[in-house]
Every structure is written in C-alpha cells, then in structure tokens.
Protein backbone atom coordinates (compact mmCIF):
# COMPACT_ATOMS: atom_id res chain seq x y z
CA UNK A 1 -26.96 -12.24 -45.45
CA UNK A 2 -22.95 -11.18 -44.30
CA UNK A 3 -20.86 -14.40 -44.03
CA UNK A 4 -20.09 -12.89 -40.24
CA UNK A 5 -21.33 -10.45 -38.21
CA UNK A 6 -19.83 -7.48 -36.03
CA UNK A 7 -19.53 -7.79 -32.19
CA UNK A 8 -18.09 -4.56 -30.48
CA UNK A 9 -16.44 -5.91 -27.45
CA UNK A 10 -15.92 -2.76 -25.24
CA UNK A 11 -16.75 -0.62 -21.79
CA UNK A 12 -19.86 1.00 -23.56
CA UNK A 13 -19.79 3.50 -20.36
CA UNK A 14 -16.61 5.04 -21.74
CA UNK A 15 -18.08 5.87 -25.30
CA UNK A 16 -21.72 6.64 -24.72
CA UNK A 17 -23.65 9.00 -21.61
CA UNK A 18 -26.28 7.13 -20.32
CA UNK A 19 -29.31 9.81 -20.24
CA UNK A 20 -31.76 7.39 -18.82
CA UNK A 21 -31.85 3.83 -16.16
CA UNK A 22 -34.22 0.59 -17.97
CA UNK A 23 -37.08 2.38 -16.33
CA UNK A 24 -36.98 5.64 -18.55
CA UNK A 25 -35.96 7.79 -15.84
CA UNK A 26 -33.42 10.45 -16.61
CA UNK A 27 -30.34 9.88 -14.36
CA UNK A 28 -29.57 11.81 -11.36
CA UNK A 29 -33.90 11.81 -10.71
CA UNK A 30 -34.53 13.76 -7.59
CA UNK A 31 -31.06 16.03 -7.87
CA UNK A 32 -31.76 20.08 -7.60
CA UNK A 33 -29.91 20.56 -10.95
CA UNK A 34 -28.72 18.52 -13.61
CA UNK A 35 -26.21 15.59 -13.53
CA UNK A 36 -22.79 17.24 -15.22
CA UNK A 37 -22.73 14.61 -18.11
CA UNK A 38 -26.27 15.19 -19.42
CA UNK A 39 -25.96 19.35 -18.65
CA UNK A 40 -22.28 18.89 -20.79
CA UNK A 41 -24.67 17.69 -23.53
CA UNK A 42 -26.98 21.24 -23.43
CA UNK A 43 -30.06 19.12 -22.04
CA UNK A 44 -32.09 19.21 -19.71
CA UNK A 45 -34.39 16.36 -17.24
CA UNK A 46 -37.00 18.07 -18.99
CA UNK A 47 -36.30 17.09 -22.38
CA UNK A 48 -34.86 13.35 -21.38
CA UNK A 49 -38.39 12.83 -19.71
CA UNK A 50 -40.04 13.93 -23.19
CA UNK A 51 -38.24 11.85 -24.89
CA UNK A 52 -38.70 8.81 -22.30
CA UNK A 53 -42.72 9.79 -22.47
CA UNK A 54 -42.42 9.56 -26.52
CA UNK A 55 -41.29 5.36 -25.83
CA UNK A 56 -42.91 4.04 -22.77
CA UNK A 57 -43.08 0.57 -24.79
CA UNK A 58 -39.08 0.34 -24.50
CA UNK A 59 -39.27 1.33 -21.16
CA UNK A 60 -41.98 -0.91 -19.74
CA UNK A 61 -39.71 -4.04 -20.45
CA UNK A 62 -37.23 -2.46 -18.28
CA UNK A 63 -34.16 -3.95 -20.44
CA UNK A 64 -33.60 -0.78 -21.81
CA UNK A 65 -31.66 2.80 -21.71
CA UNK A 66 -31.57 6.18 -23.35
CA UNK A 67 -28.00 6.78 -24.76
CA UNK A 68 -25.98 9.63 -26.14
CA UNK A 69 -22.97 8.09 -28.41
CA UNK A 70 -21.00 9.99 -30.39
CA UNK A 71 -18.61 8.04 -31.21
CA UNK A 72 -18.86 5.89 -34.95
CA UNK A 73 -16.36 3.53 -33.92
CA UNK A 74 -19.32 1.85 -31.46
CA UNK A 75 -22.25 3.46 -32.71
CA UNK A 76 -22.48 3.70 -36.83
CA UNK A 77 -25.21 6.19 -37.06
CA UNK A 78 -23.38 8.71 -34.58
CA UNK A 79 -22.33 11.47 -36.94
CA UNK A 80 -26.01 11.74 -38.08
CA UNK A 81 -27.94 11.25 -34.38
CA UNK A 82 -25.99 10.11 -31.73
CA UNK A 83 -28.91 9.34 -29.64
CA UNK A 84 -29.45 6.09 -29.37
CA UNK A 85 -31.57 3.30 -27.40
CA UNK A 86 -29.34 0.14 -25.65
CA UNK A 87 -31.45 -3.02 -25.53
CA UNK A 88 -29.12 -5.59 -22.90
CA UNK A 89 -29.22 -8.76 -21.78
CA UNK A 90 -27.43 -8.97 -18.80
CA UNK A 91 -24.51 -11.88 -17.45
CA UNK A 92 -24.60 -13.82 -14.32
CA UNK A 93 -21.23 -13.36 -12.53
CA UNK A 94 -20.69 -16.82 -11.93
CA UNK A 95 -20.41 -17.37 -16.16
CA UNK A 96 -17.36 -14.52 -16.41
CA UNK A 97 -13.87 -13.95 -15.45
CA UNK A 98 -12.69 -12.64 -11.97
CA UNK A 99 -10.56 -10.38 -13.63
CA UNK A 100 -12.02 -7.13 -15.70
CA UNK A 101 -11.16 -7.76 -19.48
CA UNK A 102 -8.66 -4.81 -19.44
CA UNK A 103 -6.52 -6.17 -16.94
CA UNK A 104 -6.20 -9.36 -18.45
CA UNK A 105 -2.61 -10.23 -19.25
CA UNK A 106 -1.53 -13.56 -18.49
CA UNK A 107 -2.11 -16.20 -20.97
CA UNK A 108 -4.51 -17.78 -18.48
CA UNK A 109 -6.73 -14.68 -18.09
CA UNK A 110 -6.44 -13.73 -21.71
CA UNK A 111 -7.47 -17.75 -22.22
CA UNK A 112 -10.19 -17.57 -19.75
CA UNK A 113 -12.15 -14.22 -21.54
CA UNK A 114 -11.57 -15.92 -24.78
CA UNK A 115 -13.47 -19.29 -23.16
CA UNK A 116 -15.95 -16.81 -22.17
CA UNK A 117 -16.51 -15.01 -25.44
CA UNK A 118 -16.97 -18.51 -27.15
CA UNK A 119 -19.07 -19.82 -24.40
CA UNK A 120 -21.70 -17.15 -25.41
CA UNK A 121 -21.13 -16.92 -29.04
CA UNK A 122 -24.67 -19.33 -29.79
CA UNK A 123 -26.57 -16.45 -28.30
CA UNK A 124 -25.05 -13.35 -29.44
CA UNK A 125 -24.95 -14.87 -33.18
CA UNK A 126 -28.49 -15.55 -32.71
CA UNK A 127 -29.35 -11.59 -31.71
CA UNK A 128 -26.93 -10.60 -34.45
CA UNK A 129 -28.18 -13.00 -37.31
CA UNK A 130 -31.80 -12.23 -36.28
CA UNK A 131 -31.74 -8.40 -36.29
CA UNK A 132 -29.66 -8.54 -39.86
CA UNK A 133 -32.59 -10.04 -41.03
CA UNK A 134 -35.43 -7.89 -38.69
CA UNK A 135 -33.76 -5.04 -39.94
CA UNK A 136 -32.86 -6.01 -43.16
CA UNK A 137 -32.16 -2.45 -45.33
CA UNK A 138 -31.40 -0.80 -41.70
CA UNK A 139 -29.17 -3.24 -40.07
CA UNK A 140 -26.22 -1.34 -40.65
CA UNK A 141 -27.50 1.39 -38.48
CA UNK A 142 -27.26 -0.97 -35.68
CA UNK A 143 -24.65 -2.31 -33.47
CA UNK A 144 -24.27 -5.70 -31.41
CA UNK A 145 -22.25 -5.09 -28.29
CA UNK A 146 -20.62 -6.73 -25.46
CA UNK A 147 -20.57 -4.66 -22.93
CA UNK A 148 -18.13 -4.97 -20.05
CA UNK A 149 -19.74 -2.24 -18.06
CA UNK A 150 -23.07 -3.51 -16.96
CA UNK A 151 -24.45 -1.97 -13.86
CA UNK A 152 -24.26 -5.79 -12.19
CA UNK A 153 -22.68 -7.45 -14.70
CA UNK A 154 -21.34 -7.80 -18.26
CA UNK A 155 -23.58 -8.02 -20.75
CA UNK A 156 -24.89 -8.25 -24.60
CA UNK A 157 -27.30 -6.61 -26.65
CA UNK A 158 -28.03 -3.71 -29.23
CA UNK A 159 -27.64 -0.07 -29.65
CA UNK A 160 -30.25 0.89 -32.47
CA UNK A 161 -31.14 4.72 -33.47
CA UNK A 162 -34.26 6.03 -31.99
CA UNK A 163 -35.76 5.83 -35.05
CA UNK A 164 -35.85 2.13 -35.04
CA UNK A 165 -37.30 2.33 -31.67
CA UNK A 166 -40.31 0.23 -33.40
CA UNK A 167 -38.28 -2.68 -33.98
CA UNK A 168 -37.24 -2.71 -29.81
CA UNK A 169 -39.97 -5.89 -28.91
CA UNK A 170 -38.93 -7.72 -31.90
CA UNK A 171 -34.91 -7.34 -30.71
CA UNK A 172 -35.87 -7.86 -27.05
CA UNK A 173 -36.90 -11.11 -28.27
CA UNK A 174 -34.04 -12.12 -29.66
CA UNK A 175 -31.92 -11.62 -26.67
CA UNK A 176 -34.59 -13.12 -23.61
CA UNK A 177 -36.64 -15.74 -25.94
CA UNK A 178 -34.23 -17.33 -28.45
CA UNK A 179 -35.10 -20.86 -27.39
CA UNK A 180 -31.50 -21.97 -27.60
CA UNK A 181 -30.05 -25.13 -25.54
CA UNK A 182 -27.90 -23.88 -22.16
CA UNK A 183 -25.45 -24.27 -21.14
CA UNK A 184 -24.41 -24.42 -25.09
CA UNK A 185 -22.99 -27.71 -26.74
CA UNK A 186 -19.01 -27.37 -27.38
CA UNK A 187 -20.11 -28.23 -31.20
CA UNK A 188 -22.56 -24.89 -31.02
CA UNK A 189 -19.91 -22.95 -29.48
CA UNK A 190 -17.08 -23.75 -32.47
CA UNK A 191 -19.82 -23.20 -35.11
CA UNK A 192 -20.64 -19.87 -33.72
CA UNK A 193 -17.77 -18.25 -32.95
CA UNK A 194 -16.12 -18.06 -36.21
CA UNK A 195 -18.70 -16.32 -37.86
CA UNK A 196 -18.87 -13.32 -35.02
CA UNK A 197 -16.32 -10.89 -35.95
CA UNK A 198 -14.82 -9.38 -32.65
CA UNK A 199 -13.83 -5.90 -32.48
CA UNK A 200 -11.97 -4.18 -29.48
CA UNK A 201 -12.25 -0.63 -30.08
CA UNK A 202 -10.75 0.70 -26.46
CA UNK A 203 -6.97 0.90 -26.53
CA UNK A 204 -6.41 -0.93 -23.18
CA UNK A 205 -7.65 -3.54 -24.22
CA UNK A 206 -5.35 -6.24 -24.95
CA UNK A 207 -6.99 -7.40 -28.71
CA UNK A 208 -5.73 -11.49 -27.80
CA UNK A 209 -8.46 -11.86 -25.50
CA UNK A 210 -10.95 -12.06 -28.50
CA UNK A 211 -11.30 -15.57 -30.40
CA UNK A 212 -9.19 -16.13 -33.19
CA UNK A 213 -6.62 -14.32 -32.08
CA UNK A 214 -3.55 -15.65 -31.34
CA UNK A 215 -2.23 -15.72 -27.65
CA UNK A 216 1.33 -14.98 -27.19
C-alpha cells in the first residue's frame, strides 16, 4: 500500500468527451444526426448504445458515464483504450467556493478552495485507499478525480477502464456508503490530507489552491 495516493484536481470536461449521461444514454438522444464531439471520434449512437447495452449494471445506479479520454495525464490507461467509465459522487453547492477554481486568485479564494479540498479529504482518501486495495494489481489503471465540471456541481470519484467495469458496485460503494462521520472532525481532515497527493494538470489553474502548497 503507496504512502499517498493521487488526486487529479481538474475540469474533467476539458480532457475527456462524455459519450453517454448516468442513465447510459448516448448524448444528443433524439438529434437527427450525431452530436459533433462523438461523430469527431468516428462513432456512431449506434455503437455508444451497444456499448451502454453491454453494462446496464453501471447504468442502473445512475452515478455513472461513458467517457472517451485520451489524454494520460488524467486517464493512465489512455494510450492503450481511452474509453473509459466515470463513477461520481457529486457536491452540494453550499460545501464549495463561489468562485470557479480557475479564477481563484486572491489569497482568500485560493485559501477558501484549499479549506475545501481539506474539508473533503476523509472521503476521497477513503475511495482512493479502498480501490488501491479493490483493485490491488490494477489500481494503477485507475484514476481518482476531482472534478470541477459536474453537471450541478463539483464532484469526486473514479475513471476506471471498461475492462474493470466489474469492479463499478464495489467503487460505487466506496464513494455513497463509506460510513464516515460528517461534517468531518478537523483532526480527520489534517490526517487525511497529507497523504492525498494533489495534482493540477490544466494550465489555468493556479497550482496554490491545492493543500500543501504554499500561498503567496
């Protein structure tokens, strides 16, 4: 077991095409052709609905999308299959900055995402502790994220290859079922944090908003 584990920080929606919404559907359902970004990709509704029919069980607990990432910096198995499944828990509002993480700049909203990152650090160690050791030989396929693009919200959660798609109810529990205290204890929230390792991999955002770093 790693003495830390790796959170990606980032707007997912910039790195990955979402093919699918949490109910398996491909996006754009109902549009005479296909949405540009999954027609870019050379697919088709189709072949997103075959796939969706191939994993109703991540579907039916409608926390769940159908991904295309590319990109190795967010998703480690990308070069091989960038298709991917994103398992998310999602934020309440009320526990997240007023101002989107990229346009924080001021030591008091830089302070105030950093507050927010440690706030939820008990739960996302939790997921990313308990799919290191779900996944054990295969955890390094998959990714913990914090994703600043949630359709309502932020949010937190997993993007895992297809091909642990088995593993999804097992996962799911970690984020909705993880029996820990809320709001977290201060005590929880110092222990925690330090063994998350934060990664920002977009360029505008400002790296200090991550805890440890140092705020100028």
């Amino acid at each position: 077991m790693p003495d830390t584990f790796p959170v990606a920080v980032t707007y997912l929606a910039d790195h990955v095409t979402f093919l699918t919404d949490r109910w398996g559907d491909p996006v754009g359902e109902g549009e005479e052709t296909e949405p540009e970004e999954i027609a870019a990709l050379g697919l088709t509704r189709e072949e997103i609905e075959w796939v969706s029919e191939q994993h109703t069980h991540i579907f039916s607990a409608e926390n769940s999308f159908l991904v295309y990432c590319p990109d190795p910096a967010i998703f480690p198995t990308a070069v091989d299959d960038p298709f991917a499944i994103f398992i998310e828990f999602e934020i309440a509002e009320d526990f997240l900055p007023d101002i989107p993480m990229r346009d924080a700049r001021s030591p008091e909203e830089i302070a105030a995402w950093r507050a927010a990152l440690t706030f939820f650090s008990p739960a996302i160690l939790h997921a990313a502790r308990g799919a290191q050791a779900r996944l054990g030989d295969r955890a390094g396929e998959a990714q913990t994220v914090f994703d600043l693009t949630a359709f309502y919200s932020d949010s937190f959660g997993f993007l895992i290859p297809l091909s642990l798609s088995h593993m999804h109810g097992d996962l799911s529990d970690l984020l909705f079922h993880n029996d820990l205290p809320f709001p977290p204890s201060l005590h929880a929230q110092m222990g925690a944090v330090t063994q998350l390792r934060w990664t920002a991999p977009d360029e505008d955002v400002d790296p200090t908003v991550l805890p440890g770093q140092e705020i100028p």
